[in-house]
Protein backbone atom coordinates (compact mmCIF):
# COMPACT_ATOMS: atom_id res chain seq x y z
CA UNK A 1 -42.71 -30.04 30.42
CA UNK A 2 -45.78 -32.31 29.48
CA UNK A 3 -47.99 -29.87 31.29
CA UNK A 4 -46.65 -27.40 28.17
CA UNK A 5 -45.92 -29.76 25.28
CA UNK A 6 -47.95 -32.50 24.24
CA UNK A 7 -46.48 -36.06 23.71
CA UNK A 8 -46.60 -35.39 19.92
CA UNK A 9 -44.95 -31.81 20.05
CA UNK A 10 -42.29 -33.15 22.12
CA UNK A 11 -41.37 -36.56 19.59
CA UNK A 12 -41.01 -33.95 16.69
CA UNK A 13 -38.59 -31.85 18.73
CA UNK A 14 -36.87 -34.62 20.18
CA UNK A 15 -36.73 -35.95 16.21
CA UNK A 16 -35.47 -32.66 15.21
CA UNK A 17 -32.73 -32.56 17.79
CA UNK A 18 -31.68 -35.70 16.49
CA UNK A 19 -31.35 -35.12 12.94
CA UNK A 20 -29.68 -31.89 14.18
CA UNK A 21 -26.54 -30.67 11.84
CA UNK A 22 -24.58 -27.90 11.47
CA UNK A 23 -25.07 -27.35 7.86
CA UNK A 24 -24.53 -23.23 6.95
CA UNK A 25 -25.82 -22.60 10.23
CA UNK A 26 -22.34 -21.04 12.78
CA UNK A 27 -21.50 -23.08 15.54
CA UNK A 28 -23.70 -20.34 17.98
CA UNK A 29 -26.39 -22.49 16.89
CA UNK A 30 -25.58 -24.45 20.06
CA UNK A 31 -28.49 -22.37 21.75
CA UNK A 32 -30.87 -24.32 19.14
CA UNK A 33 -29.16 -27.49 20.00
CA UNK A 34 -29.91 -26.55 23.93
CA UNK A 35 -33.08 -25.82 23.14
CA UNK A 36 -33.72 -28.55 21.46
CA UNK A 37 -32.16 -31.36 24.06
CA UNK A 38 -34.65 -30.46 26.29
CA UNK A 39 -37.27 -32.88 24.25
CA UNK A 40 -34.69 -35.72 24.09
CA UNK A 41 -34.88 -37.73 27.28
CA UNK A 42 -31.48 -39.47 27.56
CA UNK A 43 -29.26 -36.41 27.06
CA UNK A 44 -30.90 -34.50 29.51
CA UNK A 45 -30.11 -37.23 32.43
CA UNK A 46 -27.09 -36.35 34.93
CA UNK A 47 -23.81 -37.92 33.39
CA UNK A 48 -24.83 -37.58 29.76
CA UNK A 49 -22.42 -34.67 29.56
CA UNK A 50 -20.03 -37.07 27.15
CA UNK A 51 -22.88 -38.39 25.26
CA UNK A 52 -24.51 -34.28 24.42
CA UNK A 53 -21.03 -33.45 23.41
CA UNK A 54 -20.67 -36.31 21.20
CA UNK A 55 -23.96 -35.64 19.66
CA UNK A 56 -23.40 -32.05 19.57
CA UNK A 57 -19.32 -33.02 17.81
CA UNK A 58 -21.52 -35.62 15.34
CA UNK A 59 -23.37 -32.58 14.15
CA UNK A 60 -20.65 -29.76 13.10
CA UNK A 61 -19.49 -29.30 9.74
CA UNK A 62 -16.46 -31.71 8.62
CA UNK A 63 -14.20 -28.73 8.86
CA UNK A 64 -14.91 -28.05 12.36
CA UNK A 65 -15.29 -31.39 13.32
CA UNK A 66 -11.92 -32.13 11.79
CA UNK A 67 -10.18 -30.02 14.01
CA UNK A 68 -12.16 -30.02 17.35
CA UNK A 69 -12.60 -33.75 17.76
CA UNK A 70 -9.03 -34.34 18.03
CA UNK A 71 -9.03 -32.96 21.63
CA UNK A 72 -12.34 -34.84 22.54
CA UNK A 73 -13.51 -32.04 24.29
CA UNK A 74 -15.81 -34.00 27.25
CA UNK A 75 -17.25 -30.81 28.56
CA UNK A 76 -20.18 -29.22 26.86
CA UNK A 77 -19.76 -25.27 27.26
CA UNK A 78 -16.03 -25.66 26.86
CA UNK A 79 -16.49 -27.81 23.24
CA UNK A 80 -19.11 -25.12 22.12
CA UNK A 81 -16.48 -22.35 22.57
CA UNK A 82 -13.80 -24.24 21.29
CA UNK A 83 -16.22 -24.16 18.30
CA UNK A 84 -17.19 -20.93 18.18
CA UNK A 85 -13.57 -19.81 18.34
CA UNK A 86 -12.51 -21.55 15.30
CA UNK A 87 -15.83 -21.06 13.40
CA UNK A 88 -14.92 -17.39 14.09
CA UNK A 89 -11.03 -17.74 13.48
CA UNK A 90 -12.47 -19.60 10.05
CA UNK A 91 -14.46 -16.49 8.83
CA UNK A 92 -11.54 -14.26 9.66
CA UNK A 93 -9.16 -16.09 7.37
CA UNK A 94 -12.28 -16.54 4.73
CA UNK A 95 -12.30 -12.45 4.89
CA UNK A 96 -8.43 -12.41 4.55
CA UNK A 97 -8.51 -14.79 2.08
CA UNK A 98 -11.13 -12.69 -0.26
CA UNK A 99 -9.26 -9.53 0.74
CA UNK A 100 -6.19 -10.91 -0.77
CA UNK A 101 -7.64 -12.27 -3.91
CA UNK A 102 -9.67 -9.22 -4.50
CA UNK A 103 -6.05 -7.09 -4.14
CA UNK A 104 -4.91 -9.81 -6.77
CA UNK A 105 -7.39 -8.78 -9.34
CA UNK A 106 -6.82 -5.44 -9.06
CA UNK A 107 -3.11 -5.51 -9.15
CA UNK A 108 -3.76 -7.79 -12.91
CA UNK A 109 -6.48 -4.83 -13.84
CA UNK A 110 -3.87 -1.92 -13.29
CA UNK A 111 -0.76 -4.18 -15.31
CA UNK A 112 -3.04 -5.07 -17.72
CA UNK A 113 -4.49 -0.92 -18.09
CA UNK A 114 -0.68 0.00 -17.69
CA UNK A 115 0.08 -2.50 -21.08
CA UNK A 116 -2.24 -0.74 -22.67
CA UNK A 117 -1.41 2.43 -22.13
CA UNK A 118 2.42 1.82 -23.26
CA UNK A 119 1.25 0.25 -25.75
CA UNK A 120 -0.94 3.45 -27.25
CA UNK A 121 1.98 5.62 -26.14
CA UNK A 122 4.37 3.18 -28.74
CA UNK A 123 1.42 3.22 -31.37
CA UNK A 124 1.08 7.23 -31.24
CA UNK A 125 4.48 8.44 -30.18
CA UNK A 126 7.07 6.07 -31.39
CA UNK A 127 5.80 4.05 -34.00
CA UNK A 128 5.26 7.75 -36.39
CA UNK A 129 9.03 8.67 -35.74
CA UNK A 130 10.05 5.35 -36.64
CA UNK A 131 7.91 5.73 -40.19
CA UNK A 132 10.29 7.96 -41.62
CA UNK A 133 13.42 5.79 -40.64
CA UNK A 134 12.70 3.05 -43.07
């Protein structure tokens, strides 16, 4: 790799793997967080599989993180599926969620039209009968 990458290349990447978070990225971002390891000399050493997953934990969103670090999850492909699954199980109720309030709206739209039209009906069919009553 320093055939490739000079010394100053590689301390940017290796800073940027660091100060690697999840933000609005989805957890599949764990290819960039692969890709980045590479420049970071102590998580690429044999037995460091704890330490990547703790950095790789230390970077998800609170949400995720939340739920995932309760199983402490020691093996690197297994915690980035783990991830992905509820990332993707997140987004699913996010689409339900919207779905629902969206059926919400129109359901208030339709009783509110439906007031409107009694009320018109009342105005132009009842309330002229009713003139002559009083």
């Amino acid at each position: 790799m320093r055939k490739y990458f000079p010394a100053d290349l590689r301390k940017k990447k290796e800073v940027k793997f660091l100060q690697l978070r999840q933000g609005s990225m989805s957890v599949v971002s764990a290819a960039k967080f692969k890709e980045l390891s590479r420049f970071c000399p102590f998580i690429n050493v044999k037995g460091v599989e704890v330490s990547k997953c703790v950095k790789f934990e230390s970077g998800l969103c609170p949400e995720i993180y939340r739920y995932v670090s309760i199983f402490e999850i020691r093996d690197f492909d297994t915690l980035v599926n783990k991830c992905h699954i509820f990332d993707e199980a997140g987004k699913a109720k996010e689409s339900y969620d919207k779905a629902v309030k969206r059926e919400k709206e129109m359901v208030m739209i339709v009783e509110s039209l439906m007031a409107r039209i009694r009320e018109r009906i009342w105005i132009l069919v009842v309330a002229p009968s009713q003139v002559g009553k009083r």
